[in-house]
Protein backbone atom coordinates (compact mmCIF):
# COMPACT_ATOMS: atom_id res chain seq x y z
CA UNK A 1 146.27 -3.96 -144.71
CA UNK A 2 146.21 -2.11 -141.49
CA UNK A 3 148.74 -3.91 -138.51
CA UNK A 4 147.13 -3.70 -135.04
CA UNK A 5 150.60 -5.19 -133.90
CA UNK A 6 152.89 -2.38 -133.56
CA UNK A 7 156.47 -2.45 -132.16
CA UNK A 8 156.20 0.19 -130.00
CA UNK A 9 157.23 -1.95 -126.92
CA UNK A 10 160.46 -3.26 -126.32
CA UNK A 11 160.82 -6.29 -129.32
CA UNK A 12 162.77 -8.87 -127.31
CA UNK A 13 163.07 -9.65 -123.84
CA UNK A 14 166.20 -11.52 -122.73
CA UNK A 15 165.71 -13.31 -119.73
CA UNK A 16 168.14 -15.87 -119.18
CA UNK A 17 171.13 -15.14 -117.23
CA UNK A 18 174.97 -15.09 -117.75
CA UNK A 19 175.10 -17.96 -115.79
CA UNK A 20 173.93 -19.85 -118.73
CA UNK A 21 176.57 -19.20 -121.05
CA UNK A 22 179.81 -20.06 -119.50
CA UNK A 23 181.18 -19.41 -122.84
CA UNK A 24 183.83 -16.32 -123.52
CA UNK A 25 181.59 -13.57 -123.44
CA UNK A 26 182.91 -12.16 -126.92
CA UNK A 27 181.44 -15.83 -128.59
CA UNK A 28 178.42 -15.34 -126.85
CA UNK A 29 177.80 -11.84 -127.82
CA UNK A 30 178.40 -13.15 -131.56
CA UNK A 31 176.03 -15.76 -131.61
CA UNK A 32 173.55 -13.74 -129.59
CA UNK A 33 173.92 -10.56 -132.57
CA UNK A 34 173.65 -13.84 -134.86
CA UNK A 35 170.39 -14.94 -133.16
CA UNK A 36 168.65 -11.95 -133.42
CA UNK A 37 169.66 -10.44 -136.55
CA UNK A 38 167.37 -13.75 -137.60
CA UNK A 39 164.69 -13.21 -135.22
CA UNK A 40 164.12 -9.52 -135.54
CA UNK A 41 163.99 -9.68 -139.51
CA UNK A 42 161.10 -12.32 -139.27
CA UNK A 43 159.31 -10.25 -136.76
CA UNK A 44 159.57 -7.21 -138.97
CA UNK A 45 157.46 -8.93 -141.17
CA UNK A 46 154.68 -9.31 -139.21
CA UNK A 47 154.21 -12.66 -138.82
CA UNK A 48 152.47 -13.12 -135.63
CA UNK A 49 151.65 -11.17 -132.82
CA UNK A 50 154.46 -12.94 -130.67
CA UNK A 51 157.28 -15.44 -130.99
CA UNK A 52 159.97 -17.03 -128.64
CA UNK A 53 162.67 -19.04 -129.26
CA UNK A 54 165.45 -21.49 -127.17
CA UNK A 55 168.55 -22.74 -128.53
CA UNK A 56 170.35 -25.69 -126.48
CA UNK A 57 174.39 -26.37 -127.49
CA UNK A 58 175.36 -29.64 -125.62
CA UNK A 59 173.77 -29.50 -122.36
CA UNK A 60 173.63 -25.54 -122.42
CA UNK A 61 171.07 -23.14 -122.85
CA UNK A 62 172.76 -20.50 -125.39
CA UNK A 63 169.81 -18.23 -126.70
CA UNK A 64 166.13 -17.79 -124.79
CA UNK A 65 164.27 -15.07 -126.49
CA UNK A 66 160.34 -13.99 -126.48
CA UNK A 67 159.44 -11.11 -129.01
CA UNK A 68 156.64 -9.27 -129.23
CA UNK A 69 153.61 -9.78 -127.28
CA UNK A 70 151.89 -12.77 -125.54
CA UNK A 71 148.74 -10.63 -125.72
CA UNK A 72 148.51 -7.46 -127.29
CA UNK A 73 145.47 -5.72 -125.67
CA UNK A 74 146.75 -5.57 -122.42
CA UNK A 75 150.74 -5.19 -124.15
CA UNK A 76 151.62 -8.58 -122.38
CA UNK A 77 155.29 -9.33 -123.77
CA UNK A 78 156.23 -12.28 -125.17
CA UNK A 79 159.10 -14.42 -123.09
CA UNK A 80 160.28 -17.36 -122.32
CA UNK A 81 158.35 -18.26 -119.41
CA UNK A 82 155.07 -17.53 -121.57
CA UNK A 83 152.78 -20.65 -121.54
CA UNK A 84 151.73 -21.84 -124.55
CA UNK A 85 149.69 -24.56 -126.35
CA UNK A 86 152.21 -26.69 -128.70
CA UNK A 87 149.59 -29.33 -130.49
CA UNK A 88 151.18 -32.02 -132.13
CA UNK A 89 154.81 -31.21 -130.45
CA UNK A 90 153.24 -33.20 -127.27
CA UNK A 91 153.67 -36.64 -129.84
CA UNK A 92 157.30 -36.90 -128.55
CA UNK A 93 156.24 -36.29 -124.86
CA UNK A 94 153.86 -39.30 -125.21
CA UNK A 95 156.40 -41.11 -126.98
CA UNK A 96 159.48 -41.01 -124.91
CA UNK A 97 156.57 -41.65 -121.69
CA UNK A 98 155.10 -45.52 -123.90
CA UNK A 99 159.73 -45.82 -123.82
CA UNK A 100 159.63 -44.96 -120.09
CA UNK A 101 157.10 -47.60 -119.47
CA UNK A 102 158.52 -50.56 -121.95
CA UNK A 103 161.75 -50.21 -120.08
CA UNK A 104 160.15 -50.43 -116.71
CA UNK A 105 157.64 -53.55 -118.30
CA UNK A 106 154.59 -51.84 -117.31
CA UNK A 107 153.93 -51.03 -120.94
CA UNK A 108 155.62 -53.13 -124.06
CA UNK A 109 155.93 -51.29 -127.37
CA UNK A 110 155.58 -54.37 -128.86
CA UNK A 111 153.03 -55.96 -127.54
CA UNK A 112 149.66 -56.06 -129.67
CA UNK A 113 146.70 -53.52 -128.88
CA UNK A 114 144.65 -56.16 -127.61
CA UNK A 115 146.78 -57.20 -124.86
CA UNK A 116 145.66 -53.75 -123.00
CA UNK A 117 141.92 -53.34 -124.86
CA UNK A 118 140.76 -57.03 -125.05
CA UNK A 119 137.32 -56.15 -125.79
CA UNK A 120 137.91 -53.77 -128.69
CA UNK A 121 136.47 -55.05 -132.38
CA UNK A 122 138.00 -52.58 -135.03
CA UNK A 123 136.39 -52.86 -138.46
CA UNK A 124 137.50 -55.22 -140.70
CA UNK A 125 140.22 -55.64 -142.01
CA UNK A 126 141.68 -54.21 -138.98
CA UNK A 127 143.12 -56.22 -136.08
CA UNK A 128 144.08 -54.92 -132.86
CA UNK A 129 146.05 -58.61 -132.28
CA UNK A 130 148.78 -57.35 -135.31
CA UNK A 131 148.42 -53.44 -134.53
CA UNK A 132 151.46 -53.21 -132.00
CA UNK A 133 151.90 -50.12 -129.91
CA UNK A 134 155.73 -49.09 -131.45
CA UNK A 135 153.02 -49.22 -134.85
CA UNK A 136 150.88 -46.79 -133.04
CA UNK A 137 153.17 -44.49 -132.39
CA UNK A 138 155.04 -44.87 -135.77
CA UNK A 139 151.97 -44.24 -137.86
CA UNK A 140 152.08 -47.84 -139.46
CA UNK A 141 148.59 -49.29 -137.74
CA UNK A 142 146.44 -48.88 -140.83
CA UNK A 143 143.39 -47.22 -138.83
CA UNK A 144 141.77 -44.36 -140.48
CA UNK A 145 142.49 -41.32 -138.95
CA UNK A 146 138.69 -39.61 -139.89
CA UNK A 147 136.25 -40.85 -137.18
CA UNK A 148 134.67 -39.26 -134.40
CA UNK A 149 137.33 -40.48 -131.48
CA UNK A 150 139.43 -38.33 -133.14
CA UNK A 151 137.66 -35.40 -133.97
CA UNK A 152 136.35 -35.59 -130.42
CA UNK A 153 139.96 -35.62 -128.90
CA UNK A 154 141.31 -32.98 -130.38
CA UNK A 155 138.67 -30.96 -131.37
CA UNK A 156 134.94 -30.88 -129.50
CA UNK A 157 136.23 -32.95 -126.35
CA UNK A 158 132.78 -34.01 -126.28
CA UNK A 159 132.85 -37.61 -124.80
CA UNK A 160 132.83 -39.78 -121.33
CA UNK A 161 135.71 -41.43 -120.24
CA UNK A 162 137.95 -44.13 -122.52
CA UNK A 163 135.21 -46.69 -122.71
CA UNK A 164 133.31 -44.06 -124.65
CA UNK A 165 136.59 -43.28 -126.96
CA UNK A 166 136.55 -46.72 -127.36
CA UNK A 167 133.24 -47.25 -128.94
CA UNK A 168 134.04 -43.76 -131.37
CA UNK A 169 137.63 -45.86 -132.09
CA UNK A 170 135.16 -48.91 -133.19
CA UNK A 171 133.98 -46.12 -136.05
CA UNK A 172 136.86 -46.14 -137.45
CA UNK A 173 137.24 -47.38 -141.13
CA UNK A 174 140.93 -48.98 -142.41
CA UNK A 175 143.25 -46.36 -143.91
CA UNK A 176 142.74 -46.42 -147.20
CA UNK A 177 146.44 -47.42 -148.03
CA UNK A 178 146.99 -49.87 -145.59
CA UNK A 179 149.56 -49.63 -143.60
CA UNK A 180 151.43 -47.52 -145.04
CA UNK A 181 153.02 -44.74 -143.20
CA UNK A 182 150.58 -41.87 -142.85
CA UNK A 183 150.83 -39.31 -140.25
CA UNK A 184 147.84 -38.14 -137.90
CA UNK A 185 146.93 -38.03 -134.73
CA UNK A 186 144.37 -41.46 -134.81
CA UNK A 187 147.65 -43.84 -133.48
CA UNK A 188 148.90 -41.88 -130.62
CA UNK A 189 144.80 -41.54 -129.62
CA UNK A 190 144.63 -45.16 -129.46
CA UNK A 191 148.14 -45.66 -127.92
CA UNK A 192 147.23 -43.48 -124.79
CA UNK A 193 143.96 -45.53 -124.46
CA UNK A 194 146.34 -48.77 -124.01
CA UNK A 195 148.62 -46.58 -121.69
CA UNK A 196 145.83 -45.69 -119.32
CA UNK A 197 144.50 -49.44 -119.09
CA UNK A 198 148.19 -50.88 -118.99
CA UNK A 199 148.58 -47.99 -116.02
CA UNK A 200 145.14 -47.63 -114.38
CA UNK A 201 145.73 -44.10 -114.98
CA UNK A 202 145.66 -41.08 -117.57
CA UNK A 203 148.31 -40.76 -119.59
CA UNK A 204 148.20 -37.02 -118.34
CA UNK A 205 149.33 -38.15 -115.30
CA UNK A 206 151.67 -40.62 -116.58
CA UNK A 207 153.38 -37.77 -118.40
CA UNK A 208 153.48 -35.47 -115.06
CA UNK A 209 155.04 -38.72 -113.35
CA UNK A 210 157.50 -39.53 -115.85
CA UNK A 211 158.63 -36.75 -117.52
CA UNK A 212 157.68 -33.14 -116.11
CA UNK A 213 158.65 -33.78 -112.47
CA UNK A 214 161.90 -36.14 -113.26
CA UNK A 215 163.14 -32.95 -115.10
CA UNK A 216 161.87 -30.83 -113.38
CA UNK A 217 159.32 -29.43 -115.84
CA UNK A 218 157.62 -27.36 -113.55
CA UNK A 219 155.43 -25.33 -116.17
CA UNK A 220 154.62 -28.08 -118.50
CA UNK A 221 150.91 -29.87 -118.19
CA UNK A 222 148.47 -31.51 -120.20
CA UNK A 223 145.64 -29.74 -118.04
CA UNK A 224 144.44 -25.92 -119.12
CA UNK A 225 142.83 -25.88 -115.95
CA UNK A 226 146.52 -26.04 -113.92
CA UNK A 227 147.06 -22.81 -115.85
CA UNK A 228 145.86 -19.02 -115.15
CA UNK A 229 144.70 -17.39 -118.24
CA UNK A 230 146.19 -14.27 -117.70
CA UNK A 231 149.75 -16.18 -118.10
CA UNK A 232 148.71 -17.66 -121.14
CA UNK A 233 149.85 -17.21 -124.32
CA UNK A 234 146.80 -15.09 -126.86
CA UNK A 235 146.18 -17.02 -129.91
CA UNK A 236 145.13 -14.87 -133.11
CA UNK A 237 144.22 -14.86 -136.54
CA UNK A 238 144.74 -12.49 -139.05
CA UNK A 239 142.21 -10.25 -140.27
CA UNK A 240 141.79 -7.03 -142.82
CA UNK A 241 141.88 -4.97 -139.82
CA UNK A 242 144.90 -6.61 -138.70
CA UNK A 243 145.45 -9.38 -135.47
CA UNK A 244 142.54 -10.54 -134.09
CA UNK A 245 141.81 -12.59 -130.83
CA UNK A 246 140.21 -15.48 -131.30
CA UNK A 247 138.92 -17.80 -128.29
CA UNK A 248 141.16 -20.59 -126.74
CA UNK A 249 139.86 -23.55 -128.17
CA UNK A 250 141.45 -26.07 -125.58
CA UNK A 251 139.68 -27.47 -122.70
CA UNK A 252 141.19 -30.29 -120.40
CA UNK A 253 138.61 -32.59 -122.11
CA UNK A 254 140.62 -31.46 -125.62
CA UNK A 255 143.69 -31.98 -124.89
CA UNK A 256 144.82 -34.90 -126.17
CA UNK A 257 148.03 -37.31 -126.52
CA UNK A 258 148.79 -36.45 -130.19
CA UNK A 259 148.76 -32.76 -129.49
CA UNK A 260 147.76 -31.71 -125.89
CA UNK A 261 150.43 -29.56 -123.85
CA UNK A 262 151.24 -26.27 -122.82
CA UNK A 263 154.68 -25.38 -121.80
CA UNK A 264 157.31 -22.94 -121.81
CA UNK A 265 160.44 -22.09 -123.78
CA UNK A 266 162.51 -22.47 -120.17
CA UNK A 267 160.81 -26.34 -120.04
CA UNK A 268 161.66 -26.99 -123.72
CA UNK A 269 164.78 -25.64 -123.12
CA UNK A 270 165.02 -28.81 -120.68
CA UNK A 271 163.40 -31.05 -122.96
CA UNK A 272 165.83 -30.65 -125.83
CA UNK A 273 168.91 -30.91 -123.54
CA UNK A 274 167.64 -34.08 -122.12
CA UNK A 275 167.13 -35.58 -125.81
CA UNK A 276 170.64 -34.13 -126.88
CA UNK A 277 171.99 -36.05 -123.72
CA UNK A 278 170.01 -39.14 -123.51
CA UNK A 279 168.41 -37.86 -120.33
CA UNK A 280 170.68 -36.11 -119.14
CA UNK A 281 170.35 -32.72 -117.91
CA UNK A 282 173.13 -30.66 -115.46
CA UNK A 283 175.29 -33.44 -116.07
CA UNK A 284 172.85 -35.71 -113.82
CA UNK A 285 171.18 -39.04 -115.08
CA UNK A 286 167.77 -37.35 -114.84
CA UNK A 287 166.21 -40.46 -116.66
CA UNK A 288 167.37 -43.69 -118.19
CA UNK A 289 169.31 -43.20 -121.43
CA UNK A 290 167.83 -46.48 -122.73
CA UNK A 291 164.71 -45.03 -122.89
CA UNK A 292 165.77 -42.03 -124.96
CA UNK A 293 167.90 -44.44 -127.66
CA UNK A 294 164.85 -46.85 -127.88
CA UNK A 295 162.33 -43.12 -128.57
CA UNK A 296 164.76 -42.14 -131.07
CA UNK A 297 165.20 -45.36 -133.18
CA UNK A 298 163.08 -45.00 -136.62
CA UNK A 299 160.22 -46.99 -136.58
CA UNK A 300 158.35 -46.77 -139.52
CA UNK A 301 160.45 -48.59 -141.78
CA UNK A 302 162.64 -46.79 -144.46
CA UNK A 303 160.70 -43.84 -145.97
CA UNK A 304 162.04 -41.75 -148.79
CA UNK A 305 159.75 -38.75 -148.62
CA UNK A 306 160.19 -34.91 -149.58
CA UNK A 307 159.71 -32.65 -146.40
CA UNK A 308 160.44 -29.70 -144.66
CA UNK A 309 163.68 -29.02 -147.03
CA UNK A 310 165.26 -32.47 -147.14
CA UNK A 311 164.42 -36.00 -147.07
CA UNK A 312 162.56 -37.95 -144.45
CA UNK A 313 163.86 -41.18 -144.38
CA UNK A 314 162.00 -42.13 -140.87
CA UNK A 315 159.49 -41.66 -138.15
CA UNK A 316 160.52 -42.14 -134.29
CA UNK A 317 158.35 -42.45 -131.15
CA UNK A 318 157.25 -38.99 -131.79
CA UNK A 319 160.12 -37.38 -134.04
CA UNK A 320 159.97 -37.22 -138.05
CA UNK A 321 163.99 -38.10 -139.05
CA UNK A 322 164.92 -36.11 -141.82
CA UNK A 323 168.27 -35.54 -143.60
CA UNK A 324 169.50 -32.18 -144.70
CA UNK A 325 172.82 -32.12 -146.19
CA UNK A 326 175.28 -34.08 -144.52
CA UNK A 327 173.02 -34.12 -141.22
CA UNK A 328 170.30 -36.02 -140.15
CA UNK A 329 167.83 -33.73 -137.70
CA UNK A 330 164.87 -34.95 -135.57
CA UNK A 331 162.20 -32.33 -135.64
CA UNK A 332 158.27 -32.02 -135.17
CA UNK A 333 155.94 -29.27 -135.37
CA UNK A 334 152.44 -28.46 -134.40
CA UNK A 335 149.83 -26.68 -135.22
CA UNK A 336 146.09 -25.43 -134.14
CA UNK A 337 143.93 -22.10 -134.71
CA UNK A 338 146.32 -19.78 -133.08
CA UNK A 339 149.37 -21.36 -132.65
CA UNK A 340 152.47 -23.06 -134.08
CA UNK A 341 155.60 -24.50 -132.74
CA UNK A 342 158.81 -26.08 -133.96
CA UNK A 343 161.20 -28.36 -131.93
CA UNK A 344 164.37 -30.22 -133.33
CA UNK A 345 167.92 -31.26 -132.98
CA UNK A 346 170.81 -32.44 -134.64
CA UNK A 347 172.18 -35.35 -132.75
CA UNK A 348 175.94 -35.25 -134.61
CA UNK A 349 175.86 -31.55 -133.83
CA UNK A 350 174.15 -31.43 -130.37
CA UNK A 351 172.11 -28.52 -130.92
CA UNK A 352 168.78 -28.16 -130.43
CA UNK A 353 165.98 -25.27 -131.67
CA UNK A 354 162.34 -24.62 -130.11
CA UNK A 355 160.37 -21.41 -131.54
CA UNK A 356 156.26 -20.99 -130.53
CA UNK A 357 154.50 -18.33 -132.07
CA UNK A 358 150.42 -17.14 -131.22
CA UNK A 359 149.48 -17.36 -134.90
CA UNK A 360 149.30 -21.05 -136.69
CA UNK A 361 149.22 -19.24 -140.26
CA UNK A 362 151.81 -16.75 -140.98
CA UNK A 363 153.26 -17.72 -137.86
CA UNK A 364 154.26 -21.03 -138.97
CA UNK A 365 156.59 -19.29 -141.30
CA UNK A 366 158.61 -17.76 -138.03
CA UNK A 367 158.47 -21.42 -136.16
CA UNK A 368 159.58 -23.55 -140.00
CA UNK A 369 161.71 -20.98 -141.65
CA UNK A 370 163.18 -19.23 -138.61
CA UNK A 371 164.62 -22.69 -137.17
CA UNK A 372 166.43 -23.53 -140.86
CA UNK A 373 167.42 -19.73 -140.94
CA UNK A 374 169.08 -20.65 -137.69
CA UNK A 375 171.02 -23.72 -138.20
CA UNK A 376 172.72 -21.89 -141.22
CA UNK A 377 173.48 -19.20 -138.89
CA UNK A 378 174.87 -21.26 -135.96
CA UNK A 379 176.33 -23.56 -138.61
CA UNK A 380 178.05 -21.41 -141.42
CA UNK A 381 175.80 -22.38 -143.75
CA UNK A 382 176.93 -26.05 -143.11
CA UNK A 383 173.21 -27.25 -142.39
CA UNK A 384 171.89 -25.03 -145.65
CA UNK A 385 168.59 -23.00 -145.58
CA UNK A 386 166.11 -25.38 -147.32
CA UNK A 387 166.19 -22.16 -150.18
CA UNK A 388 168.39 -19.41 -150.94
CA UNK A 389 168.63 -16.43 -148.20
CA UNK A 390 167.64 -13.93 -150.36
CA UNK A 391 163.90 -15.69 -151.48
CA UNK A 392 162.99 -15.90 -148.17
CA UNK A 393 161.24 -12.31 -147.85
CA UNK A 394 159.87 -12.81 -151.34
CA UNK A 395 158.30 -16.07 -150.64
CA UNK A 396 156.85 -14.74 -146.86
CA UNK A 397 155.60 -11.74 -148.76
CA UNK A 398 153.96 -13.88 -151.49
CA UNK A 399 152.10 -15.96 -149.11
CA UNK A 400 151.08 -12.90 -147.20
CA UNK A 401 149.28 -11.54 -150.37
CA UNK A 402 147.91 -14.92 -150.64
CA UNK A 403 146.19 -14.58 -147.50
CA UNK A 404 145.22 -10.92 -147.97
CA UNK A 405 143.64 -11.49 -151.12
CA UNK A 406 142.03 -14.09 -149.54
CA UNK A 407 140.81 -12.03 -146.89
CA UNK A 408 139.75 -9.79 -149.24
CA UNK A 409 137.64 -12.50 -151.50
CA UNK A 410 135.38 -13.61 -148.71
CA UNK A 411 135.10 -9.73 -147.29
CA UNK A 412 133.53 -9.27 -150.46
CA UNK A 413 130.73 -11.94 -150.80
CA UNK A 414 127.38 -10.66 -149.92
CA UNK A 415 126.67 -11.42 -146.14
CA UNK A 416 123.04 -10.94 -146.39
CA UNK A 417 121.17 -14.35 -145.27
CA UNK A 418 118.17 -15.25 -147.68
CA UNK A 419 116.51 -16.11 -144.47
CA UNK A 420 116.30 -14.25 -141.03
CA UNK A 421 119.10 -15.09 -138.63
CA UNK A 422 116.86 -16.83 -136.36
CA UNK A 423 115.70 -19.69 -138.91
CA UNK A 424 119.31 -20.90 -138.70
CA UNK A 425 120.31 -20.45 -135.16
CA UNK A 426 119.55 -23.56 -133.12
CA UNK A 427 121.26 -26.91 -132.34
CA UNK A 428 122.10 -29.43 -135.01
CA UNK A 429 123.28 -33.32 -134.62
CA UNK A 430 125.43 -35.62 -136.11
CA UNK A 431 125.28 -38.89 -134.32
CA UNK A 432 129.12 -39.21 -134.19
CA UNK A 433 130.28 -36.33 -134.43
CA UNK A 434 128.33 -34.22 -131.71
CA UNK A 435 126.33 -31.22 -130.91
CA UNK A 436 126.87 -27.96 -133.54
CA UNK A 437 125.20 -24.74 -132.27
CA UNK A 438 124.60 -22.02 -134.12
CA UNK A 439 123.97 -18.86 -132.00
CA UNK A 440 123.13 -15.19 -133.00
CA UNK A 441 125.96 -12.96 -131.60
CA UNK A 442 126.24 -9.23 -132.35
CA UNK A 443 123.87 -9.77 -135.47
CA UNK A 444 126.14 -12.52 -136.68
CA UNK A 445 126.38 -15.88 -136.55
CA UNK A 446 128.94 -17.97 -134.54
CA UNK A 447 129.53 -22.00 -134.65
CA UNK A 448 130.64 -23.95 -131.65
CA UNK A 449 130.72 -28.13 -131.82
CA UNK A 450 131.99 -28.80 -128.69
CA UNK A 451 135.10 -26.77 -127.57
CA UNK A 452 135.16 -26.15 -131.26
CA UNK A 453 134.28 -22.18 -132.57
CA UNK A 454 134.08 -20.50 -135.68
CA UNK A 455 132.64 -17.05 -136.98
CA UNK A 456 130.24 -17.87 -139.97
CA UNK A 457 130.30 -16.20 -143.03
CA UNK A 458 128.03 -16.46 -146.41
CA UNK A 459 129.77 -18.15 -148.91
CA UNK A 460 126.76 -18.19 -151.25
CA UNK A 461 123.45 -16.34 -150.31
CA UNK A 462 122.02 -17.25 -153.55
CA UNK A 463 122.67 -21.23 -152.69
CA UNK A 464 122.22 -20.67 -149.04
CA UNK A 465 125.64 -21.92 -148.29
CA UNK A 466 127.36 -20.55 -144.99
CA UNK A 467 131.22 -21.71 -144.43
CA UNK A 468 133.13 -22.24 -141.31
CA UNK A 469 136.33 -22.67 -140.08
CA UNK A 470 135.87 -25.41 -136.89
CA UNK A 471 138.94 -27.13 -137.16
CA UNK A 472 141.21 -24.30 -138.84
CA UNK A 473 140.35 -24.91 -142.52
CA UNK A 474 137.16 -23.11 -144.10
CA UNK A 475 134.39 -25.49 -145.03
CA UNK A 476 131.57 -24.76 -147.24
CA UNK A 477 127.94 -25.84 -145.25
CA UNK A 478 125.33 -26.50 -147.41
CA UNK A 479 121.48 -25.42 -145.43
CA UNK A 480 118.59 -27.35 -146.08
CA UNK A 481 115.54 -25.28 -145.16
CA UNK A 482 112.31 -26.44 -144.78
CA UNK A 483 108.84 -23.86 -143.86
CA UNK A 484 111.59 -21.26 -143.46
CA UNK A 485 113.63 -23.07 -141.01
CA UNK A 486 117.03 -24.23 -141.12
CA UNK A 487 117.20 -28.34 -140.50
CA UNK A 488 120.18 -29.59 -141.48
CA UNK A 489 123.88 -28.50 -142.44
CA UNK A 490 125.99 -30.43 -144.30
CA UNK A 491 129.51 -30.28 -143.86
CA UNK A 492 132.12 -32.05 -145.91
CA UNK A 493 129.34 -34.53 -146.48
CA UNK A 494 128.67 -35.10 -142.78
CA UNK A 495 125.01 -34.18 -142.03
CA UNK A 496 123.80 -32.26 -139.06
CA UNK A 497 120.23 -32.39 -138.18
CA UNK A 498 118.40 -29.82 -136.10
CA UNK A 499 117.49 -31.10 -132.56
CA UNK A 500 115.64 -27.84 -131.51
């Protein structure tokens, strides 16, 4: 597999000053040889195009790193004031802001969803008069999270205003198992609808209010638009011919309570220390410390479940709770086409981790594994890699044969249409879903539903089956053709019918 990435520029950019680290400088210099001995082995392996990290100790900034590059046409280095896209990280954002508000009485966790949408009617048997907002947020409310509110959130951002979301919410069929914890994106949707009728305002600005101005969050928004592109972080994908760009995928329409910010390491760096400190931040009561015990209580009930190297045993406003060893860490991660983050901390220990990376596929591995390889180091192996040191290459190489010879499978399917390309291009409906256009580009097709894109590829030419990748996994569409005309794709079951 050929690399466009090469590391011909300088690998890591340190950027935070001495003034940081009023530590002896001979401690510093060994955690900072620690730090990057971790760092620089995962970028080695090509993992992603870029990759930062932050490490808070107490209510100090110890480690701020960017590696490689935030886009590498124009050789853009990665650092930590690059902006990036962190999807579902924003959960604890909207989380500690529904705290904010309960404390003030402007917004009561447990008050019942109907108390702020009176005139919503979910399907039976749900009830917005026993869904409570702390159950939104917790992932305990029993609404399905596949419907079209949802897909149009994070996804198409296709939609007008919350009284439309509203009527896509009213779509939505009961979770299958109750309620039963289940993680997705549906209850913090649905929360930030009550938040902007309890407020008379978007939750986007209730954020900006809140949070990013209290703290003094000054590169941190929920709108792409506040943000020039040429300061934001590339996201790619990974190709035969090595990292590819691949469009943005986020519009202010798309970005959405349960995953819908763009920051930088220097702001998360501010967000962890304020968590570590119960709002605290310089040693100044930057915001109430109630707030911050109330976002991290667990309150999903007592789980028992197998994650991330240890055992969750909760969900907070926005935080999975998960013990590893001795230790219990809070910790969420996100992920969309082209990018994936990790944030956590360890209260007992107050130390905190953040690492972003512009890939969400390999580059998960340098956000998930590169935070555990990084509590061993900082702790002496006290908070234990999840697996043994030495497997780690082994398994990274393992899945990055998995994805070659994936690569590799669908590069060598026939791509030759049993129809000409104009009998498929054309626009396509699904009445809650949206709009999915298929347009002719460089003698290909491309997919967009919404904000939503995808290259198209022939799965099957002798079926007529295309498949697409709109929402990061590949989906097989089956065409139905009629007089030589594409006029209707099927994907996942949901139909699309041709408009024109």
């Amino acid at each position: 597999m050929s690399i466009l990435y090469r590391r011909a520029a300088p690998a890591a950019l340190l950027v935070v000053s001495a003034a940081f680290f009023p530590r002896p400088a001979a401690a510093q210099s060994q955690i900072t040889a620690k730090l990057d001995s971790v760092m620089n082995s995962l970028m080695a392996m090509d993992l992603s195009p870029g990759a930062g990290i932050v490490v808070v100790q107490g209510d100090q900034v110890i480690y701020s790193k960017g590696f490689g590059y935030a886009d590498l046409e124009s050789k853009r280095p990665f650092t930590p004031e690059t902006e990036l896209y962190i999807a579902s990280t924003t959960k604890s954002f909207t989380g500690l802001a529904a705290a904010l508000l309960d404390k003030k009485g402007t917004f009561r966790l447990d008050a019942p969803l109907h108390q702020y949408l009176p005139s919503l009617h979910l399907k039976a048997p749900l009830n917005a008069d026993s869904i409570t907002i702390r159950s939104l947020l917790a992932h305990t409310h029993g609404i399905g999270n596949s419907g079209p509110m949802v897909m149009r959130l994070a996804y198409t951002g296709e939609y007008n205003g919350d009284a439309d979301l509203v009527k896509f919410l009213e779509m939505h069929d009961a979770a299958r198992d109750g309620r039963t914890f289940r993680y997705g994106n549906v209850g913090y949707n649905v929360a930030a609808l009550a938040m902007d009728a309890a407020t008379k305002k978007s939750w986007k600005e209730v954020l900006q209010s809140e949070i990013f101005t209290p703290l003094g969050m000054k590169h941190t928004s929920a709108y792409v638009s506040k943000f020039a592109r040429a300061d934001l972080a590339t996201p790619y994908q990974l190709t035969l011919d090595g990292w590819k760009a691949r469009p943005y995928g986020k519009t202010d329409a798309n970005m959405q309570s349960a995953g819908g910010l763009i920051t930088t390491l220097r702001d998360m760096g501010t967000w962890l220390t304020a968590h570590i400190n119960n709002g605290k931040v310089g040693g100044r009561q930057m915001l109430p410390a109630a707030a911050f015990e109330e976002a991290h209580k667990n309150a999903a009930g007592t789980l028992a479940l197998q994650a991330m190297g240890g055992t969750q045993i909760g969900y907070a406003l926005g935080w999975n709770i998960l013990v590893r060893g001795n230790d219990t860490i809070y910790t969420h991660g996100g992920g969309f086409p082209g990018f994936a983050t990790h944030m956590s901390f360890v209260p007992s220990r107050r130390l905190g981790i953040a690492i972003f990376a512009n890939n969400d596929g390999l580059g998960s591995g340098i956000a998930e594994v590169g935070s555990a390889m990084i509590y061993a180091a900082l702790t002496d192996n006290a908070l234990p890699l999840p697996i043994p040191a030495d497997r780690v290459p082994a398994l990274i190489a393992r899945e990055k044969e998995n994805i070659n010879n994936d690569l590799k499978r669908r590069a060598a399917r026939p791509q030759t249409l049993p129809f000409p390309l104009d009998a498929y291009t054309g626009t396509y409906e699904n009445p809650l879903f949206g709009k999915l256009k298929l347009s002719a580009v460089n003698g290909k097709l491309e997919a967009n539903l919404g904000a939503a894109w995808s290259a198209v590829e022939v799965f099957d030419n002798t079926k007529n089956q295309l498949r697409m990748a709109l929402f990061g996994d590949g989906e097989v569409v089956n065409v139905e053709m009629k007089d030589g005309k594409a006029v209707m794709l099927s994907i996942g079951g949901t139909e699309y019918r041709r408009v024109n």
